[in-house]
C-alpha atoms as a PDB file:
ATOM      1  CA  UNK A   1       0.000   0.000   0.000  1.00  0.00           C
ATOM      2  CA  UNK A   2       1.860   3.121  -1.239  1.00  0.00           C
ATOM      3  CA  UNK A   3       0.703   6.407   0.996  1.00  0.00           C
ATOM      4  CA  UNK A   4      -0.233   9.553  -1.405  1.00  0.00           C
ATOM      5  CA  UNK A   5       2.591  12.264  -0.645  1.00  0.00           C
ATOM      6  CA  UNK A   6       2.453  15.965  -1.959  1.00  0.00           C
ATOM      7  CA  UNK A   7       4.623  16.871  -5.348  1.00  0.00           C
ATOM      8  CA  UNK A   8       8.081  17.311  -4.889  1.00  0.00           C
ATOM      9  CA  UNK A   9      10.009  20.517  -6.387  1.00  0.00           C
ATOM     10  CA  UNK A  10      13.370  18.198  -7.158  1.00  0.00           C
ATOM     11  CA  UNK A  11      14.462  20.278 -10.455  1.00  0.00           C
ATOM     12  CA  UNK A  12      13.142  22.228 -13.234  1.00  0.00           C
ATOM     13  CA  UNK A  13      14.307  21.342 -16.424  1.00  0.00           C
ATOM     14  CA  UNK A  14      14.182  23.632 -19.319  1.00  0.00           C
ATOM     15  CA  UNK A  15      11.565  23.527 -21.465  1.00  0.00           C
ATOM     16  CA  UNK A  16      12.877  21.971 -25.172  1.00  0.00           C
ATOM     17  CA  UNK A  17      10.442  21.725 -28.211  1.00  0.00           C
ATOM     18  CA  UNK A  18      11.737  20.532 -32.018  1.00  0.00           C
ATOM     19  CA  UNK A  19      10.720  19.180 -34.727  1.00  0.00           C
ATOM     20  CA  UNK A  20       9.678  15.344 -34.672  1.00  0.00           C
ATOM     21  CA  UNK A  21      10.275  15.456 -30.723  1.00  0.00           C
ATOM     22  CA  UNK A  22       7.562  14.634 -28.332  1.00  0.00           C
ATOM     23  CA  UNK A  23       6.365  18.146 -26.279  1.00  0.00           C
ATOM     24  CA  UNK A  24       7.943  18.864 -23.277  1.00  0.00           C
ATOM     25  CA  UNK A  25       6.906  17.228 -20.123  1.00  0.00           C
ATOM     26  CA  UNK A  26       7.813  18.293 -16.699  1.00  0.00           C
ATOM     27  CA  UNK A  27      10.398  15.908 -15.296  1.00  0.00           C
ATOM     28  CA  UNK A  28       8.600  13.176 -13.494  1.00  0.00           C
ATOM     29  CA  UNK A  29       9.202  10.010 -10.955  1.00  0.00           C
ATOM     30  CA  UNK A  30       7.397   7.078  -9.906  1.00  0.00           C
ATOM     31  CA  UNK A  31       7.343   5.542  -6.347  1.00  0.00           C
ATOM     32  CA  UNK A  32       7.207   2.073  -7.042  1.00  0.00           C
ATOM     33  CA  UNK A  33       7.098  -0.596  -4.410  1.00  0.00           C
ATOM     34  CA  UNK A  34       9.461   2.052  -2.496  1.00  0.00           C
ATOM     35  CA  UNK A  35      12.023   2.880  -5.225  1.00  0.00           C
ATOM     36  CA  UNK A  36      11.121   6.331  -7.241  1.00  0.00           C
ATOM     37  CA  UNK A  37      12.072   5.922 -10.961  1.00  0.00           C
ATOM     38  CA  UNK A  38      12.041   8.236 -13.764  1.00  0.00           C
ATOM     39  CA  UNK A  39       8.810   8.015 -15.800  1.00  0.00           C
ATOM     40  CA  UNK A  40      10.509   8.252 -18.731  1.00  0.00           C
ATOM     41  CA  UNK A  41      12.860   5.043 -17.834  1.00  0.00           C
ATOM     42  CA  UNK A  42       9.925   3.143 -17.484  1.00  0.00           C
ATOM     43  CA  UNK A  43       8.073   4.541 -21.301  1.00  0.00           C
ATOM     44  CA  UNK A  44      11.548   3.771 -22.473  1.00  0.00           C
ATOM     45  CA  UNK A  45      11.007   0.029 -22.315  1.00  0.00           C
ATOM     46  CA  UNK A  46       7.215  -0.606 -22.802  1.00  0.00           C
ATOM     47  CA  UNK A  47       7.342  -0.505 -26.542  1.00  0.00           C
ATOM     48  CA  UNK A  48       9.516  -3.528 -26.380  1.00  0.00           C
ATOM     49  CA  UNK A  49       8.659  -6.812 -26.965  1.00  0.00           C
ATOM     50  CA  UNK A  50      10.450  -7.841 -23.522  1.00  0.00           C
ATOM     51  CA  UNK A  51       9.086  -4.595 -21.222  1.00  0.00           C
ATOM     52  CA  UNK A  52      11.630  -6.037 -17.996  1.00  0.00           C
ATOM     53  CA  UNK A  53      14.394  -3.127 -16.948  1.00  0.00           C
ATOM     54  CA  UNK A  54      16.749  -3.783 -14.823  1.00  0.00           C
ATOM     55  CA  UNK A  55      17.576  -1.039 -12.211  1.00  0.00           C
ATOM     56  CA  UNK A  56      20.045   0.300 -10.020  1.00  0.00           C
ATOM     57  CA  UNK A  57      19.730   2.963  -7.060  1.00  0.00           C
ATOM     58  CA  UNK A  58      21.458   6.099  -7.905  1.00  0.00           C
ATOM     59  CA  UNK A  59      24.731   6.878  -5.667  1.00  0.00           C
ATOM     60  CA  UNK A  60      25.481  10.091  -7.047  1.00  0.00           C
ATOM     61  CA  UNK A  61      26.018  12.702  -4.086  1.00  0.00           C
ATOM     62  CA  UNK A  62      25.940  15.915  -5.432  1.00  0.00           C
ATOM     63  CA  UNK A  63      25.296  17.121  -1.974  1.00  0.00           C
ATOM     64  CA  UNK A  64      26.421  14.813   0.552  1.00  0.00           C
ATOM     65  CA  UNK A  65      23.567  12.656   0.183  1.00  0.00           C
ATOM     66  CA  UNK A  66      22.987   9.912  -2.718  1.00  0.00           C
ATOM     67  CA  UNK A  67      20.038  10.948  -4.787  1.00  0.00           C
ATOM     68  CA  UNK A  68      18.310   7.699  -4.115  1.00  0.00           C
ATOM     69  CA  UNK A  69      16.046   7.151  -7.295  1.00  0.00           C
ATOM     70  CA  UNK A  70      16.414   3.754  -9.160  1.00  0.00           C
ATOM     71  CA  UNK A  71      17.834   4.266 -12.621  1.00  0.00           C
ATOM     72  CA  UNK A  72      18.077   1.945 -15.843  1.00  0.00           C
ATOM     73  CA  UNK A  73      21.880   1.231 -15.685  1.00  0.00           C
ATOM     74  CA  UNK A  74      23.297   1.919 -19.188  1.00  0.00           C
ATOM     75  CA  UNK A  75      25.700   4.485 -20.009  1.00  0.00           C
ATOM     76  CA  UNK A  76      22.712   6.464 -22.030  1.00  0.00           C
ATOM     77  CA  UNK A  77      20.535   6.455 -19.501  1.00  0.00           C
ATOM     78  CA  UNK A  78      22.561   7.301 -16.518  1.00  0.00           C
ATOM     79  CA  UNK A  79      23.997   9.957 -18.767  1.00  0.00           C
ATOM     80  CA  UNK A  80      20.588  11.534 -18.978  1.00  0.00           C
ATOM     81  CA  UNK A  81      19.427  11.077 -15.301  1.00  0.00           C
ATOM     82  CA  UNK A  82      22.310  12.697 -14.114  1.00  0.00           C
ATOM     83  CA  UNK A  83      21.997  16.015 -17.021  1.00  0.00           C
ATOM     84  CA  UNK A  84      18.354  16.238 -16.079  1.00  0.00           C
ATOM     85  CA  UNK A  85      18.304  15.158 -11.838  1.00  0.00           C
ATOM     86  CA  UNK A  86      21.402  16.064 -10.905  1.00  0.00           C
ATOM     87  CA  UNK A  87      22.526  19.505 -13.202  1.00  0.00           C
ATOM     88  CA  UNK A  88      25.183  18.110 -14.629  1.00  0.00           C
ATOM     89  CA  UNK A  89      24.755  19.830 -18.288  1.00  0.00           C
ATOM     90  CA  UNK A  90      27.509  19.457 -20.629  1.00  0.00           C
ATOM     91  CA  UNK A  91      27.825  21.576 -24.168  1.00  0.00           C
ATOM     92  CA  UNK A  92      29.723  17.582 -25.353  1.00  0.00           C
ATOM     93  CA  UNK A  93      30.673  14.646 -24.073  1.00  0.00           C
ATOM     94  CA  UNK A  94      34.736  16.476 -23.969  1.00  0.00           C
ATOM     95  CA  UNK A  95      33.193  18.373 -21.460  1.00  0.00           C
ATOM     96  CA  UNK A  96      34.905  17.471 -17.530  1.00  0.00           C
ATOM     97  CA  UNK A  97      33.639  16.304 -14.485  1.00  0.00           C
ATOM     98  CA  UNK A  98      34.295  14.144 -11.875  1.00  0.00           C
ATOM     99  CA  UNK A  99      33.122  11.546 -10.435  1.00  0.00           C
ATOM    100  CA  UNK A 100      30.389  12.211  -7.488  1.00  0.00           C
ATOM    101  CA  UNK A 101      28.723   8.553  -6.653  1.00  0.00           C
ATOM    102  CA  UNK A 102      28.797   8.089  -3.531  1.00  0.00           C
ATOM    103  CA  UNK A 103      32.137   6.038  -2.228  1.00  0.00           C
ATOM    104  CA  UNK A 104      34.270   6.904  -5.437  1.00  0.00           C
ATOM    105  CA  UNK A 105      38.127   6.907  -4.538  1.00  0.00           C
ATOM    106  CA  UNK A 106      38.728   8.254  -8.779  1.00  0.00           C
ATOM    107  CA  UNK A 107      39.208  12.200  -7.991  1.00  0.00           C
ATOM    108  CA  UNK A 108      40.618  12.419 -11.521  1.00  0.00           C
ATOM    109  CA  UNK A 109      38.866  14.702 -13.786  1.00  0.00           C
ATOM    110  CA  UNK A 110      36.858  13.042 -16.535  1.00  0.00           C
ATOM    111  CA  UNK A 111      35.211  13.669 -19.646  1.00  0.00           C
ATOM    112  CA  UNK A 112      31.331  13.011 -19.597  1.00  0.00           C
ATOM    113  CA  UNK A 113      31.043   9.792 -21.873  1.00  0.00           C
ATOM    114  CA  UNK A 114      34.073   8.355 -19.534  1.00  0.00           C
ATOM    115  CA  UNK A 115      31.697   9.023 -16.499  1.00  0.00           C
ATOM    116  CA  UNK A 116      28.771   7.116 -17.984  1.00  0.00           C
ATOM    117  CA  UNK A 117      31.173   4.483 -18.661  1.00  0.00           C
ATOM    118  CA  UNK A 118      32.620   4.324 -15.215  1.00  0.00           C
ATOM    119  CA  UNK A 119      29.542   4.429 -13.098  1.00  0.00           C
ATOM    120  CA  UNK A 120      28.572   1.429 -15.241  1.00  0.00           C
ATOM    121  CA  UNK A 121      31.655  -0.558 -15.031  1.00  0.00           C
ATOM    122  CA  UNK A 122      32.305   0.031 -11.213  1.00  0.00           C
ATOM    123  CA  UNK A 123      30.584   1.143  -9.636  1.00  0.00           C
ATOM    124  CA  UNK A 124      27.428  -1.047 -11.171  1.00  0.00           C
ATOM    125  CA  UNK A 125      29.665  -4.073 -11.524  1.00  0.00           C
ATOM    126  CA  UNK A 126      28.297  -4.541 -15.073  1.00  0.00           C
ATOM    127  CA  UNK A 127      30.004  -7.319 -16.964  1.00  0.00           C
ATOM    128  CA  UNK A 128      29.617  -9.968 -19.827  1.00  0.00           C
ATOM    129  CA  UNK A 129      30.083 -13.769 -20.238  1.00  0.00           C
ATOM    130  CA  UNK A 130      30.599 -15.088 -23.223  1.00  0.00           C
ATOM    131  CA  UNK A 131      28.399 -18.423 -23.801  1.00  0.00           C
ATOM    132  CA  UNK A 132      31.251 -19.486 -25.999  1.00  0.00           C
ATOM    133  CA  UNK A 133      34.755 -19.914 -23.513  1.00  0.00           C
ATOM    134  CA  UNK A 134      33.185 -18.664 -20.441  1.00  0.00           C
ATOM    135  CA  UNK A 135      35.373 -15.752 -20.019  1.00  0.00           C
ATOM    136  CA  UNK A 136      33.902 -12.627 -18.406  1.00  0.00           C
ATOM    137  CA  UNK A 137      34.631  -9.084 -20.086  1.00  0.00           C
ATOM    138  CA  UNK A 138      34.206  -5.912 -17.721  1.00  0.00           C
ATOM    139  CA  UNK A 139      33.461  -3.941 -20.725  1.00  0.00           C
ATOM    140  CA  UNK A 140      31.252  -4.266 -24.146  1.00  0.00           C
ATOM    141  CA  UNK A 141      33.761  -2.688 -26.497  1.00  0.00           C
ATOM    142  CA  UNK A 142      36.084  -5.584 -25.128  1.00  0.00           C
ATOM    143  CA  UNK A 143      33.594  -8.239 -25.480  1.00  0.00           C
ATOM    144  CA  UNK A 144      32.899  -7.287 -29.243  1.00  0.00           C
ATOM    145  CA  UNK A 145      36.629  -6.974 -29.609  1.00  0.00           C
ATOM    146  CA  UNK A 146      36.536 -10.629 -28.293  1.00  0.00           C
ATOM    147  CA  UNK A 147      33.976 -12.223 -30.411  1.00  0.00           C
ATOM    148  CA  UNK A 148      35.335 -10.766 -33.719  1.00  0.00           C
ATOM    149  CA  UNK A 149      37.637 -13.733 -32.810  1.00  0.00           C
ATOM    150  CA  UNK A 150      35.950 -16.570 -33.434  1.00  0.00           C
ATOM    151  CA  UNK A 151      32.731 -18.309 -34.744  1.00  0.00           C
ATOM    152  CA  UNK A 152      31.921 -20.081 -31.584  1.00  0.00           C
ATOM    153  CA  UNK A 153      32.127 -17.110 -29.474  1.00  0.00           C
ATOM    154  CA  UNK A 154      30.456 -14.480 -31.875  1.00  0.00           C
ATOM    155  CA  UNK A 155      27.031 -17.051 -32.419  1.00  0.00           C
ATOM    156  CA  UNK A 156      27.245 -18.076 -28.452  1.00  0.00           C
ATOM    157  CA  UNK A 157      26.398 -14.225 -27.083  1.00  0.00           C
ATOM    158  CA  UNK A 158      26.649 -13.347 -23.907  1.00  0.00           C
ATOM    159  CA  UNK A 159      24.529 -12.804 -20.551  1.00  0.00           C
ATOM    160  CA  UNK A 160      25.115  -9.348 -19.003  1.00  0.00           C
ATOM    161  CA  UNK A 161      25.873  -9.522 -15.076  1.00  0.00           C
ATOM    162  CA  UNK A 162      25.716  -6.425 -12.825  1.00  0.00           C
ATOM    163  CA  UNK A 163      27.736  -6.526  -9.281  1.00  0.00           C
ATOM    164  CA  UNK A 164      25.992  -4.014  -7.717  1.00  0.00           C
ATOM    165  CA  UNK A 165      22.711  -4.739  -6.562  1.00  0.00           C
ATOM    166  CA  UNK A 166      20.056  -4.295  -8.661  1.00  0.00           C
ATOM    167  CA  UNK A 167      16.316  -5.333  -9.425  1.00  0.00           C
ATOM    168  CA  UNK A 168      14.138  -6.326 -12.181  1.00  0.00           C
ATOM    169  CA  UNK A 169      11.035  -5.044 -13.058  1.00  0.00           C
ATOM    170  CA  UNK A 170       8.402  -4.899 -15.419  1.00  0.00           C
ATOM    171  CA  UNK A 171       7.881  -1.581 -16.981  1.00  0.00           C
ATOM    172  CA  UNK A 172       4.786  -2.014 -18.358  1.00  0.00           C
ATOM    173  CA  UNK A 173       3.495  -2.863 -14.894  1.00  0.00           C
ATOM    174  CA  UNK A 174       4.920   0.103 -12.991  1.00  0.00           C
ATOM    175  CA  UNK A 175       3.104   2.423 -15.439  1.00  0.00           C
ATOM    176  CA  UNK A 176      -0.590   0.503 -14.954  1.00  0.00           C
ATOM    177  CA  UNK A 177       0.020   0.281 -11.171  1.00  0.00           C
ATOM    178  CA  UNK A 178      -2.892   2.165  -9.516  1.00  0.00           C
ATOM    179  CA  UNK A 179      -2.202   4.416  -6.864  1.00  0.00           C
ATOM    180  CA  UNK A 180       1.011   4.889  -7.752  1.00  0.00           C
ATOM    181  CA  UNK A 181       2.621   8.066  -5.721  1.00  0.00           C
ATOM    182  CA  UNK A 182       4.013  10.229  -8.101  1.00  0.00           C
ATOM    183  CA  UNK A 183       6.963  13.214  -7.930  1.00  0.00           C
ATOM    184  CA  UNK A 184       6.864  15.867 -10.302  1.00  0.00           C
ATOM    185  CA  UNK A 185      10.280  18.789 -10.827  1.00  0.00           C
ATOM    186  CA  UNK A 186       9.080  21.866 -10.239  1.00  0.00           C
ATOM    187  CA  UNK A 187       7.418  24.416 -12.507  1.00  0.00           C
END
């Protein structure tokens, strides 16, 4: 039984219209089963044929806190979470920052793609095992590098594994849950 709280002011994006984009929406999250996620992490899956996302809770302390929402753990989409929860705008992805997830020993300077990259690879533990030799690659790039290889890697695949901890959920579900408490950014 979720309780009903009051909107949230958490940020207030700015408001971006274009040509063959849908309008802007204000920035929105969903409390589901106690973990808020992104409404748009959840529409970004439930035109799929398999709806499940897998999700990871957001360690990035801006402000001596973690942030606490659950976020899709791919380099695109933690990318965006943290430009649109967090500030973190960048012009391009040559653009520096550091590294603010909570626990991070890095205090080197690096560019935003690297970031995405990192928070994936460490501090989400995400990995690959090829079905073929049952190695384990930290990162994609080097898993393609790997399969490019050999036949009985490249038609084996690979499972992706995450470290961290994470859940699984069904997206289309979250969005048809009624009585869902919902957070809005702030007009």
């Amino acid at each position: 039984m979720n309780e009903r709280r009051p909107a949230a002011v958490i940020y207030r994006s700015s408001q971006k219209k274009g040509a063959g984009r849908r309008r802007f929406q204000r920035a929105c999250t969903i409390n589901i089963e106690g973990m808020w996620i992104d409404k748009e992490d959840l529409h970004s899956r439930t035109s799929q044929d398999n709806p499940m996302i897998r999700i990871h809770e957001c360690r990035w302390a801006q402000s001596s806190e973690p942030c606490g929402m659950w976020i899709v753990g791919s380099k695109l989409h933690i990318g965006a979470h943290i430009l649109k929860w967090h500030k973190q705008g960048h012009a391009d992805s040559t653009a520096k920052c550091q590294c603010l997830w909570d626990g991070c020993t890095i205090s080197k300077v690096m560019r935003k793609d690297s970031i995405n990259r990192h928070i994936v690879t460490v501090h989400l533990g995400e990995g690959f095992h090829c079905h073929g030799c049952d190695q384990e690659f930290s990162r994609r790039d080097v898993y393609d590098k790997h399969v490019q290889n050999g036949e009985v890697c490249r038609n084996g695949g690979a499972a992706i594994m995450y470290g961290a901890e994470h859940r699984v959920i069904d997206a289309r579900q979250a969005l048809q849950q009624s009585g869902a408490t919902v957070r809005y950014a702030g007009r």
